[in-house]
C-alpha atoms as a PDB file:
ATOM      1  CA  UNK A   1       0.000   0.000   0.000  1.00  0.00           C
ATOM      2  CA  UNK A   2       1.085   3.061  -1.124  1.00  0.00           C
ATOM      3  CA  UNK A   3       1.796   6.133   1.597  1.00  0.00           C
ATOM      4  CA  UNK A   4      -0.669   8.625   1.549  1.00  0.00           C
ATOM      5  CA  UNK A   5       1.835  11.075   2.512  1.00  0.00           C
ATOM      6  CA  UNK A   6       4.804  12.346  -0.298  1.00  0.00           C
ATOM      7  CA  UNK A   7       7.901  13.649   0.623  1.00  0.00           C
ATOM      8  CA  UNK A   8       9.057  16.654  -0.548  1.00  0.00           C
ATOM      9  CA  UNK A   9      12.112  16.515  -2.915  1.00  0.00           C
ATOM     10  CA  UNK A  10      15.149  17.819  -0.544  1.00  0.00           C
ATOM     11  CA  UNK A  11      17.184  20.934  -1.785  1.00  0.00           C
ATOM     12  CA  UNK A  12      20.353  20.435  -3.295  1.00  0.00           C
ATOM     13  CA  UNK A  13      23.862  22.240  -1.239  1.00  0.00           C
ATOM     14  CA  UNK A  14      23.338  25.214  -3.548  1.00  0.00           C
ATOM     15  CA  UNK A  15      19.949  25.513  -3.389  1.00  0.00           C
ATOM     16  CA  UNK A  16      19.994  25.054   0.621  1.00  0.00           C
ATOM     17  CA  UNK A  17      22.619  27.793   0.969  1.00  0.00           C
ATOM     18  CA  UNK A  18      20.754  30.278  -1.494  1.00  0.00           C
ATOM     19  CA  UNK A  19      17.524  29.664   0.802  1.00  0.00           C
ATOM     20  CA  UNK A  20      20.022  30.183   3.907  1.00  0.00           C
ATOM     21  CA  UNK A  21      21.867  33.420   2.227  1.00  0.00           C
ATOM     22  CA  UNK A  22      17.769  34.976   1.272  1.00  0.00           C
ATOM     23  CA  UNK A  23      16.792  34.332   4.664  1.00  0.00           C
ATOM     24  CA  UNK A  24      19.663  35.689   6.374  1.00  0.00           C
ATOM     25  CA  UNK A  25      19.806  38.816   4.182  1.00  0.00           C
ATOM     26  CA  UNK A  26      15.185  39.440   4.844  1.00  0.00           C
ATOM     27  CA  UNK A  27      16.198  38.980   8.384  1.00  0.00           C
ATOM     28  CA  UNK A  28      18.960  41.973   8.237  1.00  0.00           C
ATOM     29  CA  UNK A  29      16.816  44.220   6.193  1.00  0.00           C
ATOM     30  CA  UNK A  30      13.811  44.001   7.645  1.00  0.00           C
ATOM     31  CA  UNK A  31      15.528  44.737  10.594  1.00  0.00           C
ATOM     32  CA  UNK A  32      17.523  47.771   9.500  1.00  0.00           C
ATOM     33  CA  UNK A  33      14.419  48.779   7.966  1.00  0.00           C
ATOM     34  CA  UNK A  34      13.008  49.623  11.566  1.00  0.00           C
ATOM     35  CA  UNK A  35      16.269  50.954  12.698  1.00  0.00           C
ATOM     36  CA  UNK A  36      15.048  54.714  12.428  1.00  0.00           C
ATOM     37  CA  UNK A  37      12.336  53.903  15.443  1.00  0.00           C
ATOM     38  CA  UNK A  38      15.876  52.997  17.918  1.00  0.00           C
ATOM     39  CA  UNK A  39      17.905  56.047  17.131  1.00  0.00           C
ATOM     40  CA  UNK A  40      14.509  58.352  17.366  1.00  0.00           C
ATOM     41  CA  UNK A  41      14.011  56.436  20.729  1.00  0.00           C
ATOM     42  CA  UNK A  42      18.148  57.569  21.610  1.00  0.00           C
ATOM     43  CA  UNK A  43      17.353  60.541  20.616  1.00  0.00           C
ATOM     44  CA  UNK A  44      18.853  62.258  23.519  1.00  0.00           C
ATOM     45  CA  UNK A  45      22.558  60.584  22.887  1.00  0.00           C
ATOM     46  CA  UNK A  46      24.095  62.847  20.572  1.00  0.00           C
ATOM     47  CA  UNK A  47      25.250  60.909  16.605  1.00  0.00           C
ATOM     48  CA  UNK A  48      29.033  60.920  17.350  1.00  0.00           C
ATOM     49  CA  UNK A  49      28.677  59.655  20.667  1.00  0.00           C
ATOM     50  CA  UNK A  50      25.764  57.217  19.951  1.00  0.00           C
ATOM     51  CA  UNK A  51      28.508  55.723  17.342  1.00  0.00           C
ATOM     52  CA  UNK A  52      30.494  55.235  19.909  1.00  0.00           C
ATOM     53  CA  UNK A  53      28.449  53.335  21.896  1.00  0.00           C
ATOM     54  CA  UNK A  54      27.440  51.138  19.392  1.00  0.00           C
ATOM     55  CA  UNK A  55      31.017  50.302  19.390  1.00  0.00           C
ATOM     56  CA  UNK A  56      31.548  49.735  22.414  1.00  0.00           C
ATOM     57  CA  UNK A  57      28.794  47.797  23.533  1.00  0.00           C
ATOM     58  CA  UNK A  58      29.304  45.490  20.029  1.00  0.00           C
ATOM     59  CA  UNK A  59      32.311  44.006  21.349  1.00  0.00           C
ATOM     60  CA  UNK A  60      31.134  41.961  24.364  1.00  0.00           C
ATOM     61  CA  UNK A  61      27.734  40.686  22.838  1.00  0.00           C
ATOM     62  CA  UNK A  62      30.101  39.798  19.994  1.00  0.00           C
ATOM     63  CA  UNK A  63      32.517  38.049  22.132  1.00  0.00           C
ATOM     64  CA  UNK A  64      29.589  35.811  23.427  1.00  0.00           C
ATOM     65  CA  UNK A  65      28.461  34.594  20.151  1.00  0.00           C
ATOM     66  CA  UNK A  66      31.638  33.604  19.329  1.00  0.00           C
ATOM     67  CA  UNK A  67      31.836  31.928  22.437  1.00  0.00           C
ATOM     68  CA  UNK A  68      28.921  30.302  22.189  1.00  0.00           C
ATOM     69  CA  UNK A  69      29.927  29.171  18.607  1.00  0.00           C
ATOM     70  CA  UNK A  70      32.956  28.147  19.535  1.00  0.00           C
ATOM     71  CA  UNK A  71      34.700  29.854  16.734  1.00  0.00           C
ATOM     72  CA  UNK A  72      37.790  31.337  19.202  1.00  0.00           C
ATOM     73  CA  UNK A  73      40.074  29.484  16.714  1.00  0.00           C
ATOM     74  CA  UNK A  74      38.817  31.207  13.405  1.00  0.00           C
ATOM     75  CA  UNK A  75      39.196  34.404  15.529  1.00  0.00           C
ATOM     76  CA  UNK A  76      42.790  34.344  16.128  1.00  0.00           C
ATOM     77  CA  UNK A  77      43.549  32.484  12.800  1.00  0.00           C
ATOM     78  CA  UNK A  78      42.601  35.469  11.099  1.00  0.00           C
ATOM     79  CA  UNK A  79      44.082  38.163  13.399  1.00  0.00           C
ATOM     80  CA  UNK A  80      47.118  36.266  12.056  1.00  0.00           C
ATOM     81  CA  UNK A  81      46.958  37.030   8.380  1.00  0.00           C
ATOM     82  CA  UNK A  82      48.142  40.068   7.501  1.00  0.00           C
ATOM     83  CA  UNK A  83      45.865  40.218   4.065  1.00  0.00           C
ATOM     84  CA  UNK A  84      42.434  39.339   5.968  1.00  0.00           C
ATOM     85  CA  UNK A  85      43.153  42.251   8.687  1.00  0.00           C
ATOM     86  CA  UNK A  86      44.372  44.601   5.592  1.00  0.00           C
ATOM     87  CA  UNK A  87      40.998  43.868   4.361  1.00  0.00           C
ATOM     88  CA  UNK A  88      38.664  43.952   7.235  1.00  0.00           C
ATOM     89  CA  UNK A  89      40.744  47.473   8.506  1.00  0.00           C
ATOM     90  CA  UNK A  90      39.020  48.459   5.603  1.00  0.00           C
ATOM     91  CA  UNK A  91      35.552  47.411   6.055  1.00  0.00           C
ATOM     92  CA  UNK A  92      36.085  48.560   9.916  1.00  0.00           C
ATOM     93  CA  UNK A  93      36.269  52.057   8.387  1.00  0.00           C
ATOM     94  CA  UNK A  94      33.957  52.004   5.739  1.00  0.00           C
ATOM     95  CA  UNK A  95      31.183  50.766   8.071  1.00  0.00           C
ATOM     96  CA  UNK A  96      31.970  53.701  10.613  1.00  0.00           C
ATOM     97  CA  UNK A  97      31.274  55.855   8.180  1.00  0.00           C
ATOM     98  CA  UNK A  98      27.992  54.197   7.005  1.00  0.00           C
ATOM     99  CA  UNK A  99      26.846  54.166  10.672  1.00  0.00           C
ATOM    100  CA  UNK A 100      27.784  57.638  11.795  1.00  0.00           C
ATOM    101  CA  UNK A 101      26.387  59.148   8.898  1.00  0.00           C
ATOM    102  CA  UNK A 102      23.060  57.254   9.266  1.00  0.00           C
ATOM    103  CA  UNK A 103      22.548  58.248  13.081  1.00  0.00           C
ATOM    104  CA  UNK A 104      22.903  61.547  12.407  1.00  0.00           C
ATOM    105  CA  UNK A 105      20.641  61.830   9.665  1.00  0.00           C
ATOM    106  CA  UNK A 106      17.887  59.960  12.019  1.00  0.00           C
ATOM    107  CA  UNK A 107      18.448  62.220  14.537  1.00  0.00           C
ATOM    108  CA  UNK A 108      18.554  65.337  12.204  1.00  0.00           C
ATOM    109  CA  UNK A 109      15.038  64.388  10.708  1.00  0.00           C
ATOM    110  CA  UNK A 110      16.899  63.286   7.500  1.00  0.00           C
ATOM    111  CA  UNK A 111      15.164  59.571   7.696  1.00  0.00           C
ATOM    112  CA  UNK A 112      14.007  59.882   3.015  1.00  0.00           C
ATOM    113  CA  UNK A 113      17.776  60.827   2.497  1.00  0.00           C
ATOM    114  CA  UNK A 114      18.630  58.143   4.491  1.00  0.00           C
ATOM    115  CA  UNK A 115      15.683  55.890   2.746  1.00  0.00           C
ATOM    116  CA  UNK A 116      17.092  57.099  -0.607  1.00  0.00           C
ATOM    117  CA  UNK A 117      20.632  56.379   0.031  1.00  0.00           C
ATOM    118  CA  UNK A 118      19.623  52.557   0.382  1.00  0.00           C
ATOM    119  CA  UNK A 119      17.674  52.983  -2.417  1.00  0.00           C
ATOM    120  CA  UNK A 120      20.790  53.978  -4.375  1.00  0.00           C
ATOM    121  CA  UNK A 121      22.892  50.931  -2.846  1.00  0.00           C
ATOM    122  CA  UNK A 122      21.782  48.284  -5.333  1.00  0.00           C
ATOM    123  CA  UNK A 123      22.446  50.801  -8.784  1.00  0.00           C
ATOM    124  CA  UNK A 124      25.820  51.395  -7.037  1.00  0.00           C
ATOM    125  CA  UNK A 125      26.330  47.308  -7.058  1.00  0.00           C
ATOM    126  CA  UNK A 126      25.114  47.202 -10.517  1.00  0.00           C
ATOM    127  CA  UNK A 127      27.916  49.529 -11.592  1.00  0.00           C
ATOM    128  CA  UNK A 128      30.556  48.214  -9.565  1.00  0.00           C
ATOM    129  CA  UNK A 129      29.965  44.932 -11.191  1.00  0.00           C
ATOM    130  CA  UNK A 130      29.826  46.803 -14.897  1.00  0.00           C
ATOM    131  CA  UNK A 131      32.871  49.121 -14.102  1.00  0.00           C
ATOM    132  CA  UNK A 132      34.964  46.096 -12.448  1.00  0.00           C
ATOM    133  CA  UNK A 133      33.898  42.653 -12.889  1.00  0.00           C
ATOM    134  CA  UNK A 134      33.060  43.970 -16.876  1.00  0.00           C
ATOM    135  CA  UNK A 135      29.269  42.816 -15.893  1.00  0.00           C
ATOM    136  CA  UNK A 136      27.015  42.967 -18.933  1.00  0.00           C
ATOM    137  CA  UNK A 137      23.828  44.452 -18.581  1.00  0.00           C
ATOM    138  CA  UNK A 138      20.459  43.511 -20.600  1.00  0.00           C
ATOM    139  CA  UNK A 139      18.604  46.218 -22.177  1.00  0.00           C
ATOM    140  CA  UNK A 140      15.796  46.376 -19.466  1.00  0.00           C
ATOM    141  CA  UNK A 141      18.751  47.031 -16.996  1.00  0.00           C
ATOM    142  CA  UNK A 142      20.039  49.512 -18.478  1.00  0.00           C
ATOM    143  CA  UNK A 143      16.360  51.347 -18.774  1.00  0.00           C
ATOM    144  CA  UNK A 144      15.959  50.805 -15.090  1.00  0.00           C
ATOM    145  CA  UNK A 145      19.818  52.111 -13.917  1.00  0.00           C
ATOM    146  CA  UNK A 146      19.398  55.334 -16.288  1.00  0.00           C
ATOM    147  CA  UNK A 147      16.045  55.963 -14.676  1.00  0.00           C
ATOM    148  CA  UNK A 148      16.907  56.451 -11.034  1.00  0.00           C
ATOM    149  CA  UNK A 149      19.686  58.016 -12.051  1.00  0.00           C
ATOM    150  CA  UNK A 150      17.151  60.717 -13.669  1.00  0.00           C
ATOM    151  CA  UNK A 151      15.280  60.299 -10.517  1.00  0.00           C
ATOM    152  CA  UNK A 152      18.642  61.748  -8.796  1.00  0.00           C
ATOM    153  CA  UNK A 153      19.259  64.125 -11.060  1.00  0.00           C
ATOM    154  CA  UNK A 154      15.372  65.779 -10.974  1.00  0.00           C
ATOM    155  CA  UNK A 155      15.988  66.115  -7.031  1.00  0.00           C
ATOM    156  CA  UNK A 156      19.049  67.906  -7.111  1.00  0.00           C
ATOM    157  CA  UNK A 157      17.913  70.474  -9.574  1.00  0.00           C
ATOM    158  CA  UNK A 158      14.461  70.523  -7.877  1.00  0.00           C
ATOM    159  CA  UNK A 159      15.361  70.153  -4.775  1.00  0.00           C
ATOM    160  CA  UNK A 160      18.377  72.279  -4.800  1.00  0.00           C
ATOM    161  CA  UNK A 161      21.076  70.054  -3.173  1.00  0.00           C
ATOM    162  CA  UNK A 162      23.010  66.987  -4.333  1.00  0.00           C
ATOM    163  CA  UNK A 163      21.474  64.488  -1.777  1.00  0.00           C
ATOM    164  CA  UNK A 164      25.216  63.568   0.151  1.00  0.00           C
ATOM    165  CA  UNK A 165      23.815  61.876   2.487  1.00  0.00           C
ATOM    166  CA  UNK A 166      22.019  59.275   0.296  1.00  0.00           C
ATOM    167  CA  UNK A 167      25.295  58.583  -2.103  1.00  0.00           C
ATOM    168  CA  UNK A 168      27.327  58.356   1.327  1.00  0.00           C
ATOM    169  CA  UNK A 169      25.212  55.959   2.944  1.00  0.00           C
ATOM    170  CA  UNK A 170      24.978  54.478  -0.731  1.00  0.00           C
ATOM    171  CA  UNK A 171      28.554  54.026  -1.608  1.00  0.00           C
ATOM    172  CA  UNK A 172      30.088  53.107   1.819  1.00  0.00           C
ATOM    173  CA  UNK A 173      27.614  50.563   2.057  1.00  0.00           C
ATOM    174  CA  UNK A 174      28.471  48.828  -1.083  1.00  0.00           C
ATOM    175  CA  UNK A 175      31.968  49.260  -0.630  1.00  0.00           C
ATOM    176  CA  UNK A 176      31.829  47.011   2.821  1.00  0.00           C
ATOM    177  CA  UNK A 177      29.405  44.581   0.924  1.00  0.00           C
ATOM    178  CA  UNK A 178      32.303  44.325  -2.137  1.00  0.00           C
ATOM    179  CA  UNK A 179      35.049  44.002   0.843  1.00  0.00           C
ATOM    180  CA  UNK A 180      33.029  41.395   3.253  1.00  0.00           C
ATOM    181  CA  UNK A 181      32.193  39.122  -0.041  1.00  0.00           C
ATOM    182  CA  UNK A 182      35.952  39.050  -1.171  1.00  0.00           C
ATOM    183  CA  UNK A 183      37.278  37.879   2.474  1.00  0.00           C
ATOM    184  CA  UNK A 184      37.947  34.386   3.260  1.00  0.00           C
ATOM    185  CA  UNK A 185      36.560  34.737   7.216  1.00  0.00           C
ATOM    186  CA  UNK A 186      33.085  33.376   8.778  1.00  0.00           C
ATOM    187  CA  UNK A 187      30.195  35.835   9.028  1.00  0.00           C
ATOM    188  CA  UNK A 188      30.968  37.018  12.573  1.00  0.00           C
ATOM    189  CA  UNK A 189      34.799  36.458  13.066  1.00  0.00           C
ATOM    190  CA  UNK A 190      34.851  38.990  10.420  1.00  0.00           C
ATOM    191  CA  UNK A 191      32.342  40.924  12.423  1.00  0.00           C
ATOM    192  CA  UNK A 192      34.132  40.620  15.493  1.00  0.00           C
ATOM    193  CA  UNK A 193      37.909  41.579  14.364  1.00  0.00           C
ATOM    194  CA  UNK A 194      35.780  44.831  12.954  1.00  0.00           C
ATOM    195  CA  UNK A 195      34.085  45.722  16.536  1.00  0.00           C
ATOM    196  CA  UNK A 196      37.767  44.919  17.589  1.00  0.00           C
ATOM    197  CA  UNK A 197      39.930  47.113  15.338  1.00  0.00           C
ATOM    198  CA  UNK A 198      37.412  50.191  15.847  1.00  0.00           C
ATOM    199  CA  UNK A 199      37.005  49.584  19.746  1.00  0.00           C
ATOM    200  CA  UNK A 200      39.943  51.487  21.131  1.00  0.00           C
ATOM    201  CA  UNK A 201      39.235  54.890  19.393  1.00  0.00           C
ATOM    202  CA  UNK A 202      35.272  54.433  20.253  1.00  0.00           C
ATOM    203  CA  UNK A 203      36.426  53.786  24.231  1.00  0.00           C
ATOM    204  CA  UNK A 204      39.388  56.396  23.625  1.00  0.00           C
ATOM    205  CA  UNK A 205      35.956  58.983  22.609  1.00  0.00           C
ATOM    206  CA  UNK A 206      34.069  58.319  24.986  1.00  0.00           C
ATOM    207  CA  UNK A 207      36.768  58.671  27.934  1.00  0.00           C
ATOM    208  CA  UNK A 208      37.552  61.740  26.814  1.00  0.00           C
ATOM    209  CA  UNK A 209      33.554  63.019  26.599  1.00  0.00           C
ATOM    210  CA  UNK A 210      33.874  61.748  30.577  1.00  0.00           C
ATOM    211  CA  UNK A 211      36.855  64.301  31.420  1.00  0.00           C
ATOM    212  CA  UNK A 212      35.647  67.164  28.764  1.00  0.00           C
ATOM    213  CA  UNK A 213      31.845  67.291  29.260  1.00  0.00           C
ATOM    214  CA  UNK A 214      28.481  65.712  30.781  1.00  0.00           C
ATOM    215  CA  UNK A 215      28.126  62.592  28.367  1.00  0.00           C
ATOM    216  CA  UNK A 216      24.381  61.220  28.040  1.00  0.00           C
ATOM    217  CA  UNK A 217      25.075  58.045  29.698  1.00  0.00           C
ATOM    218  CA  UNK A 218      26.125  59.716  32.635  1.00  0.00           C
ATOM    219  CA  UNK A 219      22.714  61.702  32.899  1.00  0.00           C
ATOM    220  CA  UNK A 220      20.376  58.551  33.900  1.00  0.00           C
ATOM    221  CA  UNK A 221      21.015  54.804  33.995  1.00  0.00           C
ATOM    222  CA  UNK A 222      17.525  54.619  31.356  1.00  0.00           C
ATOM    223  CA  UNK A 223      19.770  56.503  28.920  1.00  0.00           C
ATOM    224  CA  UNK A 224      22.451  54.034  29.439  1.00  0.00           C
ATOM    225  CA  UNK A 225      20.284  50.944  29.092  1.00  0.00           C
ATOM    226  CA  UNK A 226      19.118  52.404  25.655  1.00  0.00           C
ATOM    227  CA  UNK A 227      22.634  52.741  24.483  1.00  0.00           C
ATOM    228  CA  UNK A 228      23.425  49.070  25.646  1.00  0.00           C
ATOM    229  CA  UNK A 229      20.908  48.194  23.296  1.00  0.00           C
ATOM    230  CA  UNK A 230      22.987  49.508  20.402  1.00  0.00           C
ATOM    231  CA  UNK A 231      25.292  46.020  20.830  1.00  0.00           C
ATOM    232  CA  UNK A 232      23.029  43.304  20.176  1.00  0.00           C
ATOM    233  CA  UNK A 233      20.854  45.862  17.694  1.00  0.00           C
ATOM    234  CA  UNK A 234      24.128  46.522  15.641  1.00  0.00           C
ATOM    235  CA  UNK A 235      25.908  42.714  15.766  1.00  0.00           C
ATOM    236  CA  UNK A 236      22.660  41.014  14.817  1.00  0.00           C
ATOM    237  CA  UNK A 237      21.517  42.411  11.721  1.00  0.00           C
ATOM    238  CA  UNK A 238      25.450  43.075  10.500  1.00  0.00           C
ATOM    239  CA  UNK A 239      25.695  39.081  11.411  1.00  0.00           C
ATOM    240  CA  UNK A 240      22.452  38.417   9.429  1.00  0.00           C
ATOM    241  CA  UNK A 241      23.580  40.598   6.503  1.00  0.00           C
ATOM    242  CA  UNK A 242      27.364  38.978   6.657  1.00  0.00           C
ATOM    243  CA  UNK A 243      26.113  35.392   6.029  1.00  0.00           C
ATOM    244  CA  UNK A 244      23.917  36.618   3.103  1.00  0.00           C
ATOM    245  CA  UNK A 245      26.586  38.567   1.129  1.00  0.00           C
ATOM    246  CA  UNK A 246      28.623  35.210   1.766  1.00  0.00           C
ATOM    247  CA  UNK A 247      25.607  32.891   0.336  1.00  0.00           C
ATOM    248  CA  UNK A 248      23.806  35.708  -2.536  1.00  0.00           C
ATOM    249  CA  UNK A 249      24.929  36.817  -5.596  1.00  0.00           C
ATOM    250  CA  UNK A 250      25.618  40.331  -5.533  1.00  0.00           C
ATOM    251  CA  UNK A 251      22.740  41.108  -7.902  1.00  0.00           C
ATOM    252  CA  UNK A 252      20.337  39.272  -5.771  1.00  0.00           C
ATOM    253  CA  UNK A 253      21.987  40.295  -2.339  1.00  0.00           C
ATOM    254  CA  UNK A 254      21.265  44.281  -3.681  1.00  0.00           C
ATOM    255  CA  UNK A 255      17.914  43.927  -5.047  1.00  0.00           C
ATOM    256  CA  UNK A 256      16.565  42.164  -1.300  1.00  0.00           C
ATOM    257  CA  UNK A 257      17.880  45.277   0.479  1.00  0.00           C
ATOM    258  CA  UNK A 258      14.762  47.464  -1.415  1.00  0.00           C
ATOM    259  CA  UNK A 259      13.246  45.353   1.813  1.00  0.00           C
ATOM    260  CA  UNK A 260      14.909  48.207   4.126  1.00  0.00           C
ATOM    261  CA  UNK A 261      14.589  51.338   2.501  1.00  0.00           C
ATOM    262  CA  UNK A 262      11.201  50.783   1.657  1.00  0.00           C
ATOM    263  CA  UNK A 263      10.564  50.185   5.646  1.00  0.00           C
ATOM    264  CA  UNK A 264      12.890  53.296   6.445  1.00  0.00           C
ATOM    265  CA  UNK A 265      10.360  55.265   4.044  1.00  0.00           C
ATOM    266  CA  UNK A 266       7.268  54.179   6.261  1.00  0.00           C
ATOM    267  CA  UNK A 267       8.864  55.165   9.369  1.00  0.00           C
ATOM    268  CA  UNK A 268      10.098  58.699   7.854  1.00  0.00           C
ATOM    269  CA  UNK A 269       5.764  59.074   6.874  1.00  0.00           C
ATOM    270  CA  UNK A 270       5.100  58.174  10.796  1.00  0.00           C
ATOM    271  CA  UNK A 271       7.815  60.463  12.106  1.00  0.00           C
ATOM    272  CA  UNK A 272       6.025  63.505   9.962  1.00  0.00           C
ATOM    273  CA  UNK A 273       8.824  64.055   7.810  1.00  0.00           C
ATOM    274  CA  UNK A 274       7.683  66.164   4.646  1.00  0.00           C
ATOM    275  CA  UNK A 275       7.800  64.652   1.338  1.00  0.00           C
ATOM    276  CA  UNK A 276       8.303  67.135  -0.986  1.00  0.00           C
ATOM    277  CA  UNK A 277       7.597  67.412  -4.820  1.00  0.00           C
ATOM    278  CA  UNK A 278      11.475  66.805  -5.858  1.00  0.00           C
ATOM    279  CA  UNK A 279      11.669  63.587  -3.444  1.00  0.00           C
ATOM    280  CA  UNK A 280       8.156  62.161  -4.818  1.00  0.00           C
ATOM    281  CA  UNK A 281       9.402  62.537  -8.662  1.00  0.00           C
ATOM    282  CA  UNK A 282      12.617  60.909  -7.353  1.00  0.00           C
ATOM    283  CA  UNK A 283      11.327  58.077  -5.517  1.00  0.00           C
ATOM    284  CA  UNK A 284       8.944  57.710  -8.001  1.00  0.00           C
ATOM    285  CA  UNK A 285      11.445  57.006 -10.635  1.00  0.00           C
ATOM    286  CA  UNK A 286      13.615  54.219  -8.445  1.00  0.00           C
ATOM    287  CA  UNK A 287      10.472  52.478  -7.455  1.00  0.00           C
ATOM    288  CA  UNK A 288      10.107  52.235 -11.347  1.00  0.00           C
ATOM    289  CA  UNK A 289      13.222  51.218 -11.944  1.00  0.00           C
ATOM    290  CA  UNK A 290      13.177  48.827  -9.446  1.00  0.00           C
ATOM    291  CA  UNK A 291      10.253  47.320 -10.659  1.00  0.00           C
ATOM    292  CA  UNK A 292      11.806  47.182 -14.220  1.00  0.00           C
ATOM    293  CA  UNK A 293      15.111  45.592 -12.904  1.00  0.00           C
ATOM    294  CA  UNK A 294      13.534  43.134 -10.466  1.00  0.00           C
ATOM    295  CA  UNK A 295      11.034  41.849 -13.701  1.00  0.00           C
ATOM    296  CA  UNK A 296      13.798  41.805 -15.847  1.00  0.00           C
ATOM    297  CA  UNK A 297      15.891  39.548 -13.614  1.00  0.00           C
ATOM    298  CA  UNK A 298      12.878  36.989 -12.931  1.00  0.00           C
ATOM    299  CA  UNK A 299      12.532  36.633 -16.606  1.00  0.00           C
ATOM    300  CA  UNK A 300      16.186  35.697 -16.813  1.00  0.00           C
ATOM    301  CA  UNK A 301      15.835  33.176 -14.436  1.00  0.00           C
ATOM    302  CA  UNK A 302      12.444  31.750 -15.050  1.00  0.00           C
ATOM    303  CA  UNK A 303      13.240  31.575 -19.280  1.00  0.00           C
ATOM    304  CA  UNK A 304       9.572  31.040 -21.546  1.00  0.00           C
ATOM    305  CA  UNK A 305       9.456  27.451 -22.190  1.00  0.00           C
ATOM    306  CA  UNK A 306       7.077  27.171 -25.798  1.00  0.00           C
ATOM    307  CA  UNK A 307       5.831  24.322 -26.371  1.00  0.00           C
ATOM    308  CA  UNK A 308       5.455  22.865 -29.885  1.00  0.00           C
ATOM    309  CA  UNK A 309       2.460  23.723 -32.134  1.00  0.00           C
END
């Protein structure tokens, strides 16, 4: 007698760590996505100091994951090779950057330049992989990059300012997705050696806002608590977002992060940020594109199958 029940066919290595990368990489986004709601909730902890902090308290909710992992050994083996800490100096940098930037904009009521920024990200993938990896792109693509790049250009002659905040947050973004994709480390060794390069200037600021001035974690142990929070919110989603650059394709990796932005947009409408004409035409346009690009990549990987007449 037959079973009733059928198993389902089980997913290949590939296809298991694609479904792993696209999970990981939701989880990140999604979460990211909501990030405005934390830094409006620290809104009292000034951006360079809130940076800081998220530093700081990084390093020893890092240290317990990889404790609980057990990956001690992968730690050290990398601190050991000069190339990987060349390399991960680098995305230590770039990702202070990305993060300072993006608190202050939060906390400056600059949540659609952040929102566009992200926005950007993926285009600024796309052209990395033209300019560098020689990347061909289909003619749909190529429709889809040109028109959020119109989208740009109508808001900085509309809106009367080149939006630096959105190709910062853009551009340093991509760069540590490029840099954490080409290293040979796990997803949070890699993380952790980061935490660890920047953590001696972050404790070095803060130190010296203790001798020089009346910090915000000094004012009430409530503000403190809140800027504790900053370690697990910051090594979570960066851990989430590590194993999915390692898993994606870049393409694919870029195009999920429209997942954050897109959240980031919602919370700048609740916060009562004004959306004026310049940013409608321009988000306008990259939701267009995006639509364009995303179709055109489905049909490239679902190809029309005719059938004989």
């Amino acid at each position: 007698m037959q079973s009733m029940t059928q198993q389902r066919p089980s997913l290949s290595p590939d296809q298991e760590d694609l479904k792993q990368g696209v999970i990981a990489a939701v989880i990140a986004y999604t979460f990211w996505g909501f990030f405005p709601i934390y830094f409006k909730v620290a809104h009292m902890i000034p951006a360079t100091e809130m940076l800081a902090q998220r530093i700081v308290w990084s390093l020893p909710f890092g240290a317990l994951i990889i404790a609980l992992r057990k990956q001690g050994p992968a730690l050290w083996q990398a601190m050991k090779t000069p190339g990987t800490m060349i390399m991960l100096s680098a995305a230590a940098l770039v990702i202070a950057v990305n993060w300072g930037v993006y608190i202050w904009a939060v906390q400056q009521g600059r949540i659609f330049e952040a929102s566009l920024g992200y926005y950007i990200n993926p285009l600024i993938y796309v052209l990395v992989g033209v300019v560098f990896w020689h990347e061909r792109l289909r003619p749909k693509q190529i429709f889809a990059v040109a028109l959020a790049f119109i989208g740009v250009g109508i808001l900085t002659l509309y809106g009367g300012v080149f939006p630096v905040i959105s190709f910062t947050l853009a551009i340093s973004f991509t760069l540590y997705g490029v840099i954490r994709k080409k290293v040979v480390i796990g997803a949070m060794p890699g993380l952790m050696i980061e935490i660890i390069l920047l953590f001696p200037f972050a404790l070095g600021f803060l130190i010296w806002l203790t001798q020089t001035s009346n910090p915000a974690f000094e004012s009430d142990l409530g503000v403190l608590g809140i800027a504790m929070l900053a370690g697990p919110f910051t090594v979570l989603p960066l851990l989430f977002f590590a194993i999915g650059a390692r898993r994606l394709p870049l393409s694919l990796l870029g195009f999920l992060q429209f997942i954050g932005p897109s959240l980031q947009f919602i919370c700048a409408l609740y916060f009562g940020e004004k959306l004026t004409l310049a940013y409608g035409f321009c988000f306008a346009c990259i939701w267009i594109a995006v639509a364009v690009f995303s179709f055109d990549q489905w049909r490239a990987s679902h190809p029309v199958v005719r059938r004989p007449i």
